[in-house]
PDB file of N, CA and C in Angstrom:
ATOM      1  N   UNK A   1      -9.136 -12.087   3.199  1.00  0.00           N
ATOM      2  CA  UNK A   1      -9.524 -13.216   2.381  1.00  0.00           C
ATOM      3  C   UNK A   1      -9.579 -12.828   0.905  1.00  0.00           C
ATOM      4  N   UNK A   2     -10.206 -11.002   0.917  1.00  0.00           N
ATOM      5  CA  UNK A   2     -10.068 -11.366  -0.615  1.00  0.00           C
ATOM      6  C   UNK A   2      -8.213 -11.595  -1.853  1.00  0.00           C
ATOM      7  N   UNK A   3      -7.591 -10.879  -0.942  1.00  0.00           N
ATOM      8  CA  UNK A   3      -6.113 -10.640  -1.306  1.00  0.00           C
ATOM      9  C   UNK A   3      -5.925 -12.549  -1.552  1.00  0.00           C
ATOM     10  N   UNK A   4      -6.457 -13.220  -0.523  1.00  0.00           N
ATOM     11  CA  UNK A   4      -6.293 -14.781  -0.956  1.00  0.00           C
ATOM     12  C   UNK A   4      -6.531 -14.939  -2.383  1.00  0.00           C
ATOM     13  N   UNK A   5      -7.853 -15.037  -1.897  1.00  0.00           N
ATOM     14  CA  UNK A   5      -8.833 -15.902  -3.145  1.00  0.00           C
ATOM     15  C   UNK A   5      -8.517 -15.295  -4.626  1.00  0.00           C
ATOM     16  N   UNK A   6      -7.700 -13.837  -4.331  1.00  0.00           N
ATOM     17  CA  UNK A   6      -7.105 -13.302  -5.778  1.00  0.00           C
ATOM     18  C   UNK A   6      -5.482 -13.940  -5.712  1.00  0.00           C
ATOM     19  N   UNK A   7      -5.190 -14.576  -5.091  1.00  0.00           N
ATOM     20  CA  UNK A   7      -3.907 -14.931  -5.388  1.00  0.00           C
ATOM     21  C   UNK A   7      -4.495 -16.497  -6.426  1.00  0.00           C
ATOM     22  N   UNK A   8      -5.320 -17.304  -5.339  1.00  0.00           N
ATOM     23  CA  UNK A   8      -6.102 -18.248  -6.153  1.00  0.00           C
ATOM     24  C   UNK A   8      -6.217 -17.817  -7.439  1.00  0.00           C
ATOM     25  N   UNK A   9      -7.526 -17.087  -7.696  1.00  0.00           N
ATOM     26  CA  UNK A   9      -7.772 -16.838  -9.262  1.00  0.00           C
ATOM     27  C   UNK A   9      -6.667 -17.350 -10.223  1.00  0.00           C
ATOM     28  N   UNK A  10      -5.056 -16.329  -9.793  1.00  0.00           N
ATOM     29  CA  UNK A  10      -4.473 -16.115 -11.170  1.00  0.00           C
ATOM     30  C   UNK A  10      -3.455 -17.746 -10.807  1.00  0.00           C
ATOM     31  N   UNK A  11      -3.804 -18.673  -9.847  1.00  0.00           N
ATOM     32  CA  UNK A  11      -3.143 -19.704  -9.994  1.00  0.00           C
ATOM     33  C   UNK A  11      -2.029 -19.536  -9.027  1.00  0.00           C
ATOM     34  N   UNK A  12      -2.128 -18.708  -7.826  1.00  0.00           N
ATOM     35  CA  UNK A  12      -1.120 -18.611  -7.500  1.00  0.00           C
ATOM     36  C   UNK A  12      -1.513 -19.917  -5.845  1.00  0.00           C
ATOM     37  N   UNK A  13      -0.558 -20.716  -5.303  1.00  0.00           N
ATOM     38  CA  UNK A  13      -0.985 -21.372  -4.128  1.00  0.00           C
ATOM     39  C   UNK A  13      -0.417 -20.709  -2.452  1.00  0.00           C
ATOM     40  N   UNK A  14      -0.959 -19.785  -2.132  1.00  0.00           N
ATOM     41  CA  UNK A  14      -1.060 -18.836  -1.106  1.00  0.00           C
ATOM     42  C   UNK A  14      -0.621 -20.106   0.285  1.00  0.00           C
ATOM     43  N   UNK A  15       0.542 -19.900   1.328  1.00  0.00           N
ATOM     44  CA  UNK A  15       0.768 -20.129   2.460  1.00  0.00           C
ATOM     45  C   UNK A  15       0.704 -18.905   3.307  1.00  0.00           C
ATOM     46  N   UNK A  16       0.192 -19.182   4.586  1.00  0.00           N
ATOM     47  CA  UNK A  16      -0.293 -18.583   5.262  1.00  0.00           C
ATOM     48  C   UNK A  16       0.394 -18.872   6.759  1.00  0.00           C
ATOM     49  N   UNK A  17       1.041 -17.509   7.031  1.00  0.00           N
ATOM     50  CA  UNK A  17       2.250 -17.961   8.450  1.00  0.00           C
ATOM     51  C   UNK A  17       1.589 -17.393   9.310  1.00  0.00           C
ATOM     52  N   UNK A  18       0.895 -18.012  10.784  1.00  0.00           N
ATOM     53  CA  UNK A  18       1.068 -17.264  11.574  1.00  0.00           C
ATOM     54  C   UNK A  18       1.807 -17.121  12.843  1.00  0.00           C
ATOM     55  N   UNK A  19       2.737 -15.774  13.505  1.00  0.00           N
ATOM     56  CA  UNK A  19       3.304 -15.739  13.947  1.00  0.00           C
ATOM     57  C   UNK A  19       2.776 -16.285  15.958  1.00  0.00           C
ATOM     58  N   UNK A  20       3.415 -17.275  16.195  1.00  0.00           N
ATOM     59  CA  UNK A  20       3.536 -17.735  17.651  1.00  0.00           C
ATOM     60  C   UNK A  20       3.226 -16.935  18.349  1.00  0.00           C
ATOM     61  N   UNK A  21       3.069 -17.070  19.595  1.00  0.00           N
ATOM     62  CA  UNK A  21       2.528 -16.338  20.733  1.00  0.00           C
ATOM     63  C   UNK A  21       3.678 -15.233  21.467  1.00  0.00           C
ATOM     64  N   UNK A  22       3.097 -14.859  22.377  1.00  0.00           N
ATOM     65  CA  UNK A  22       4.591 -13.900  23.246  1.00  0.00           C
ATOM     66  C   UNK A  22       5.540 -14.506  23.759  1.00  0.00           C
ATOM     67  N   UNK A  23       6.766 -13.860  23.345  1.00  0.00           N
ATOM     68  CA  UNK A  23       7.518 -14.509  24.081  1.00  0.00           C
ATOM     69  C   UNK A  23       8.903 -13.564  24.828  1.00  0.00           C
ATOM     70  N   UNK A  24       8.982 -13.739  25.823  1.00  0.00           N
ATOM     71  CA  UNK A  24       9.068 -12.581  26.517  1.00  0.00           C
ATOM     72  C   UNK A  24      10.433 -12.085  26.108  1.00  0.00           C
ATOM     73  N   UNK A  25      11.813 -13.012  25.323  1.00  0.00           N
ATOM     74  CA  UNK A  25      12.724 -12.474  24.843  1.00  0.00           C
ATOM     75  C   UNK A  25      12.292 -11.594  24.095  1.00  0.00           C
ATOM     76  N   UNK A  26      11.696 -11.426  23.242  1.00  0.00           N
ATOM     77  CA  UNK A  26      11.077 -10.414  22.292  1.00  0.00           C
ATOM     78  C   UNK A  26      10.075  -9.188  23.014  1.00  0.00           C
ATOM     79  N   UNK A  27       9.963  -9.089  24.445  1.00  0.00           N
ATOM     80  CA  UNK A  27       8.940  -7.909  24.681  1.00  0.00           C
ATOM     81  C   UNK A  27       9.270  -6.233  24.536  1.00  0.00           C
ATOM     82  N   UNK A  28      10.596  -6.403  24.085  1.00  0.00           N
ATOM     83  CA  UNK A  28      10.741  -5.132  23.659  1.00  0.00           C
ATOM     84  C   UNK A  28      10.544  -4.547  22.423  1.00  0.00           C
ATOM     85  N   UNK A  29      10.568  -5.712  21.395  1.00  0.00           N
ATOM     86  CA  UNK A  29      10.298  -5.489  19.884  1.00  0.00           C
ATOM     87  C   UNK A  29       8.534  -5.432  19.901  1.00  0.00           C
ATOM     88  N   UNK A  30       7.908  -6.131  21.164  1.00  0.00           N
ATOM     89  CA  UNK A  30       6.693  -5.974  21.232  1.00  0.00           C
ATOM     90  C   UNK A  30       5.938  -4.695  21.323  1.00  0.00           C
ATOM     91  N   UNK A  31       6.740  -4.145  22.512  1.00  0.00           N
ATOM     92  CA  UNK A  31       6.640  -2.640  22.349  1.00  0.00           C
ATOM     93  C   UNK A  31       6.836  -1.934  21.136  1.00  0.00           C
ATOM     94  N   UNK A  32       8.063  -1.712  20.970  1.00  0.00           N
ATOM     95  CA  UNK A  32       8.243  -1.190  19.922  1.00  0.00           C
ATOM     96  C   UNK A  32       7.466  -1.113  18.964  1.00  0.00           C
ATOM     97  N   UNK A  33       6.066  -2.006  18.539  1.00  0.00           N
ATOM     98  CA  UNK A  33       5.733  -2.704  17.474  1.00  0.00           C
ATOM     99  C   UNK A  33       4.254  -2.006  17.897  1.00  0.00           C
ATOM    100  N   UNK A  34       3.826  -2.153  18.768  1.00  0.00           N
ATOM    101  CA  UNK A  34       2.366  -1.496  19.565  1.00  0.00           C
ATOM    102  C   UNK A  34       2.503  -0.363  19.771  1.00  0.00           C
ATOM    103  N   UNK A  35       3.508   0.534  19.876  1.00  0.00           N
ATOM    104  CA  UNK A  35       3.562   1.931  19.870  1.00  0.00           C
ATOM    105  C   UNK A  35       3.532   2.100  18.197  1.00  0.00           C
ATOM    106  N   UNK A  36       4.164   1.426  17.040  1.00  0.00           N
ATOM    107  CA  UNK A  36       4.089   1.937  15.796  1.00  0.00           C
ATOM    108  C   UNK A  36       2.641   1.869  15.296  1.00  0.00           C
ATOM    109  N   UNK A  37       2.007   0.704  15.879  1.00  0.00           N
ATOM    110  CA  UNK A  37       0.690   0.699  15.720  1.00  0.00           C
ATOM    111  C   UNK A  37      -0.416   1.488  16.297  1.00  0.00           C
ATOM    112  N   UNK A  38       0.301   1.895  17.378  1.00  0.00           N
ATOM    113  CA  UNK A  38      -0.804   3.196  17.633  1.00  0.00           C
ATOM    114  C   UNK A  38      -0.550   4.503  17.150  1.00  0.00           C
ATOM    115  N   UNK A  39       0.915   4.841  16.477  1.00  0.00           N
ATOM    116  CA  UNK A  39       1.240   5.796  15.865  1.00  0.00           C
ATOM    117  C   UNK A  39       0.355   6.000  14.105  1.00  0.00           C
ATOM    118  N   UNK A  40       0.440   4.605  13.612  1.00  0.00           N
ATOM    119  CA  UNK A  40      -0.022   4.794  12.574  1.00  0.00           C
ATOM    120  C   UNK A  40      -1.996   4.712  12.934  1.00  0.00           C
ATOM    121  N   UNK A  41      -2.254   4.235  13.897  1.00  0.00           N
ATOM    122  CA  UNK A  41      -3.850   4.748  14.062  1.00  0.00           C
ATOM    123  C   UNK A  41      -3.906   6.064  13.933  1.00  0.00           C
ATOM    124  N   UNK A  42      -2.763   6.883  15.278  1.00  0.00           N
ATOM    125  CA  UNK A  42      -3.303   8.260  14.943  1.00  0.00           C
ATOM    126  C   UNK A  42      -2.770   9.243  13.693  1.00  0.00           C
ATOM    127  N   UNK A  43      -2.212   8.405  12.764  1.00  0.00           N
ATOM    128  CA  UNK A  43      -2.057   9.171  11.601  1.00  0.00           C
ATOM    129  C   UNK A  43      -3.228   8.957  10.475  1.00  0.00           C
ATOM    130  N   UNK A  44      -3.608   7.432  10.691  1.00  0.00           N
ATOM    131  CA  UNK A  44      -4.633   7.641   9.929  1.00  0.00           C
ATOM    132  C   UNK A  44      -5.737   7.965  10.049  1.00  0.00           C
ATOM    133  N   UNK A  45      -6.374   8.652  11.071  1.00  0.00           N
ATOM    134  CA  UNK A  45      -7.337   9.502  11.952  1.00  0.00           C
ATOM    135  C   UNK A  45      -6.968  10.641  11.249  1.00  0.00           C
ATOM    136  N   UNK A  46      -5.909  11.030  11.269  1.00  0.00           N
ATOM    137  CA  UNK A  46      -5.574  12.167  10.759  1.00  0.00           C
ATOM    138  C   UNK A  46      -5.759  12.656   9.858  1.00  0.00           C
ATOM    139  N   UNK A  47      -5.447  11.815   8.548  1.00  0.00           N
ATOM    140  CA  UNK A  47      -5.549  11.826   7.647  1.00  0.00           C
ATOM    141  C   UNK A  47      -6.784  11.768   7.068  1.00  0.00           C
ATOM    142  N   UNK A  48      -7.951  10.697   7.436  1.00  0.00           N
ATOM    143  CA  UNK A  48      -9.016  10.702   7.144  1.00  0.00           C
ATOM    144  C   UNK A  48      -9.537  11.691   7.596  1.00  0.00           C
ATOM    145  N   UNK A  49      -9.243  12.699   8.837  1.00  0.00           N
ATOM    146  CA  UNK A  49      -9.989  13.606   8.328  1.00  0.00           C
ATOM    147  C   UNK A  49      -9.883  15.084   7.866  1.00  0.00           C
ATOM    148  N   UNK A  50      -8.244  14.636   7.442  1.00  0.00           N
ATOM    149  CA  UNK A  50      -7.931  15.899   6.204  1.00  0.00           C
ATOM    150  C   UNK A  50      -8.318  15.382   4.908  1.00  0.00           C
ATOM    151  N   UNK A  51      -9.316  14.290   4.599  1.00  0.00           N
ATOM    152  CA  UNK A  51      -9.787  13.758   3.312  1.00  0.00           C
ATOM    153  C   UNK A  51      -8.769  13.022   2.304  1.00  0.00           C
ATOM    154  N   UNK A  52      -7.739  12.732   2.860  1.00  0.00           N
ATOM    155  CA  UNK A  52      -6.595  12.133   2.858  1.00  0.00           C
ATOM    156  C   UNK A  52      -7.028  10.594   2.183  1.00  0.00           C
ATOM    157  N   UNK A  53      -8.037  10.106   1.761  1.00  0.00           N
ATOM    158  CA  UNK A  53      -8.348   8.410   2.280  1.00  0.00           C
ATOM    159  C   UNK A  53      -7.393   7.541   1.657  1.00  0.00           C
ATOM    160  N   UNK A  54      -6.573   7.761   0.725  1.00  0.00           N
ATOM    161  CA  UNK A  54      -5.781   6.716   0.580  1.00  0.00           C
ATOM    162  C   UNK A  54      -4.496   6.458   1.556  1.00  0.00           C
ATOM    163  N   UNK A  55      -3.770   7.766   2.121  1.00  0.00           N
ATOM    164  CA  UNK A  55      -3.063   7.769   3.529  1.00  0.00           C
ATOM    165  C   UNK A  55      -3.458   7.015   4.373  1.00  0.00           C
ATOM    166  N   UNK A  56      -4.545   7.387   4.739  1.00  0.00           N
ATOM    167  CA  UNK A  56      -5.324   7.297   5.989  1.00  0.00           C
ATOM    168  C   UNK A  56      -5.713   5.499   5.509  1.00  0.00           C
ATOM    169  N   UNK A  57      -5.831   5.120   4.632  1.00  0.00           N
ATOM    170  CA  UNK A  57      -5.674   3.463   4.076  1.00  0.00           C
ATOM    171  C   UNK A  57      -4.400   2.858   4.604  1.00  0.00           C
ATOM    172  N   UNK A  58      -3.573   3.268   4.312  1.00  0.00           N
ATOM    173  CA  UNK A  58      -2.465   2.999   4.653  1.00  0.00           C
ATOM    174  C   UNK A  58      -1.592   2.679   5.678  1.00  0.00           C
ATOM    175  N   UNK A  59      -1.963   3.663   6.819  1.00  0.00           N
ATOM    176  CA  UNK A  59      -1.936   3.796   8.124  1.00  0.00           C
ATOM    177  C   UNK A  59      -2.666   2.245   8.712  1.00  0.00           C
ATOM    178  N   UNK A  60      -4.013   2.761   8.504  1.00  0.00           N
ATOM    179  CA  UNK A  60      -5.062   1.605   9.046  1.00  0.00           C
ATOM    180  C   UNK A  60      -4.148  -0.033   8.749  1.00  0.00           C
ATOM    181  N   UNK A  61      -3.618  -0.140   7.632  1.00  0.00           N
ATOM    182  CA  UNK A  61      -3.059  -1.247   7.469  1.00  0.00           C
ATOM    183  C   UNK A  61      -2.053  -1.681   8.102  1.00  0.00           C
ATOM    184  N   UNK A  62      -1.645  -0.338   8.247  1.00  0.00           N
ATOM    185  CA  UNK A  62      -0.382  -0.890   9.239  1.00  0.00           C
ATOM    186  C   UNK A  62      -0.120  -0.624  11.183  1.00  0.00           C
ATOM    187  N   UNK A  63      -1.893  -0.489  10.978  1.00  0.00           N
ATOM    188  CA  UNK A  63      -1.925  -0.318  12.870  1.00  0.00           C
ATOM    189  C   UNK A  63      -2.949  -1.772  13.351  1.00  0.00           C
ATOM    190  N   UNK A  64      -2.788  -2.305  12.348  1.00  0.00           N
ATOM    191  CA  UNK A  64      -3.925  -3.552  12.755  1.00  0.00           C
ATOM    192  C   UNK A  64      -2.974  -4.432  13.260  1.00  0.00           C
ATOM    193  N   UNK A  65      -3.348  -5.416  14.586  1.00  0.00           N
ATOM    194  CA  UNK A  65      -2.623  -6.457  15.091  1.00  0.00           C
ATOM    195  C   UNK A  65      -3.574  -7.170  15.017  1.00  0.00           C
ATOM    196  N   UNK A  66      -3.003  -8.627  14.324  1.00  0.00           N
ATOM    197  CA  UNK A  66      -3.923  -9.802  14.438  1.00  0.00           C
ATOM    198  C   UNK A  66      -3.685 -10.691  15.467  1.00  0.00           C
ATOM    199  N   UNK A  67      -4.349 -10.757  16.279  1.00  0.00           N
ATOM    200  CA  UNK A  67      -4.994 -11.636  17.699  1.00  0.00           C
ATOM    201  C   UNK A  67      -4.999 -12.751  17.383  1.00  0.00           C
ATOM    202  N   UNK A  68      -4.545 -13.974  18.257  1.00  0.00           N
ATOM    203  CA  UNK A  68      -4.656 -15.312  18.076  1.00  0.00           C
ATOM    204  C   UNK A  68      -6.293 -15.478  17.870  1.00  0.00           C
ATOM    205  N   UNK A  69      -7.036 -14.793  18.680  1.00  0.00           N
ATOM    206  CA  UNK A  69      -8.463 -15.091  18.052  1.00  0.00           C
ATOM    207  C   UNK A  69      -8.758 -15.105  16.709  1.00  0.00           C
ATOM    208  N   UNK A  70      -8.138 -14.043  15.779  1.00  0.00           N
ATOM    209  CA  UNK A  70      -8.746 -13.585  14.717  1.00  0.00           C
ATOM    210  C   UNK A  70      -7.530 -14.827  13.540  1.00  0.00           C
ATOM    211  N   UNK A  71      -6.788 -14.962  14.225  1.00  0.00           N
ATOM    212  CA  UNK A  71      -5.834 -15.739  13.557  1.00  0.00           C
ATOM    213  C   UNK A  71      -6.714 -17.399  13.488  1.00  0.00           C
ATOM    214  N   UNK A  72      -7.055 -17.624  14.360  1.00  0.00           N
ATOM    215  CA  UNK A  72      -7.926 -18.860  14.820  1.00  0.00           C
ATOM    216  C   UNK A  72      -9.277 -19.048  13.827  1.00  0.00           C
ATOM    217  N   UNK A  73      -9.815 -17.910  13.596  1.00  0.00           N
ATOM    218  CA  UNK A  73     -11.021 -17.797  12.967  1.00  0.00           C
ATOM    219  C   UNK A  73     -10.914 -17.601  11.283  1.00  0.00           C
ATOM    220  N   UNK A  74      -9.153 -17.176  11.058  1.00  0.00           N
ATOM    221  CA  UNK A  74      -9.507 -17.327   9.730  1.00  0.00           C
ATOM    222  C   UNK A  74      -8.726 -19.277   9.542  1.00  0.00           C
ATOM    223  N   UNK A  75      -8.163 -19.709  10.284  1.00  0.00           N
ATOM    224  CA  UNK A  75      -8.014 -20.633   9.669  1.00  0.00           C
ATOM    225  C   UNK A  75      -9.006 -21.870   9.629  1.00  0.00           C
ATOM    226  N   UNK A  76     -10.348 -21.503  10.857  1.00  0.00           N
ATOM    227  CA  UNK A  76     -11.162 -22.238  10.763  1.00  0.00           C
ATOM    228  C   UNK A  76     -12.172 -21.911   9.222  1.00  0.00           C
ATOM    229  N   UNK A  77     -11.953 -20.494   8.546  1.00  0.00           N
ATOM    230  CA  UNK A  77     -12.394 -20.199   7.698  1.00  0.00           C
ATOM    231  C   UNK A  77     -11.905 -20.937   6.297  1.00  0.00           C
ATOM    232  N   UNK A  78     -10.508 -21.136   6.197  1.00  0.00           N
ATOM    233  CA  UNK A  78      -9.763 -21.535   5.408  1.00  0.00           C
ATOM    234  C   UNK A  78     -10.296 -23.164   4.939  1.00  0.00           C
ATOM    235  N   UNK A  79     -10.078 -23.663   6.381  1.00  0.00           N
ATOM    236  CA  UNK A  79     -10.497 -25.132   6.190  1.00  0.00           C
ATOM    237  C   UNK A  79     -11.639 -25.592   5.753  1.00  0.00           C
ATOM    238  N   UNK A  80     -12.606 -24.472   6.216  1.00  0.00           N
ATOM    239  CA  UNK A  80     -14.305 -24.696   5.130  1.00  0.00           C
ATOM    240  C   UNK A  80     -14.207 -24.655   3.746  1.00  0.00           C
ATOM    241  N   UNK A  81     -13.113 -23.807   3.261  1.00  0.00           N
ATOM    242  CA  UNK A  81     -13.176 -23.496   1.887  1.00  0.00           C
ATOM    243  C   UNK A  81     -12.653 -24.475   1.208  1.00  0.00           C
ATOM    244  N   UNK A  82     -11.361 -24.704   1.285  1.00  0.00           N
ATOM    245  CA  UNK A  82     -10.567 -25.392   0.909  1.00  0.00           C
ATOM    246  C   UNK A  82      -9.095 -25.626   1.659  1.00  0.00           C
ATOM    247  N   UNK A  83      -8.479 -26.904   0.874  1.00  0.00           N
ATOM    248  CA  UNK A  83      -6.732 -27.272   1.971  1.00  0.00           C
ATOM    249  C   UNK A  83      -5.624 -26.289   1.549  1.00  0.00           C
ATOM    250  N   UNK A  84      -5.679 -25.295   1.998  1.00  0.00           N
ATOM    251  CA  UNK A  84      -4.112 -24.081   2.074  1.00  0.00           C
ATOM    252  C   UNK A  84      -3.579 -24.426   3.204  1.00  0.00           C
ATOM    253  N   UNK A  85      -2.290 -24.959   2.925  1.00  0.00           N
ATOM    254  CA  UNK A  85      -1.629 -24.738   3.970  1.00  0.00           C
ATOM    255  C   UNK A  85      -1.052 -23.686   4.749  1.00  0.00           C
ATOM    256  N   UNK A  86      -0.601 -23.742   6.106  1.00  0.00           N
ATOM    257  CA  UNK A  86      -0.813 -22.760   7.054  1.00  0.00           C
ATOM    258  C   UNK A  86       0.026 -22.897   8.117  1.00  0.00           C
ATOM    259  N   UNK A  87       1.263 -22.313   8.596  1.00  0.00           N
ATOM    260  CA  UNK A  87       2.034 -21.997   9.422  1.00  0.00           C
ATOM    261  C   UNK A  87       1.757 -21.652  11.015  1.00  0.00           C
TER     262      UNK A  87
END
């Protein structure tokens, strides 16, 4: 949210895609995609604790999968705030 609300600030009008559910033509890119994400967990484990923290930032960002739950909860978040549209 904050990466939003700073696009707001400088005037910028932020859309927000989120990607559809499984679909099983795609379960191999799924894989593919959950193994990179657990690769970059255990790098940034790694890293954080060779004192690494901006690596180890990095990683984390790119081992996070967003869940239709969490996808659900920010757009119920969105709609409290204000109308962004949303994919």
């Amino acid at each position: 949210m904050h990466r939003v609300n700073l696009l707001r600030h400088y005037g910028v009008k932020p859309i927000l895609v989120f990607d559809g559910g499984f679909l099983p033509m795609k379960s191999e890119q799924e894989i593919k995609r959950e193994r990179a994400r657990k690769e970059n967990l255990a790098r940034a484990i790694e890293h954080e604790s060779n004192g690494n923290n901006a690596a180890a930032y990095e990683c984390y960002q790119k081992a996070v999968d967003i869940s239709p739950s969490v996808a659900y909860e920010l757009i119920q978040v969105e709609r409290g705030i204000s109308f962004l549209p949303f994919v």
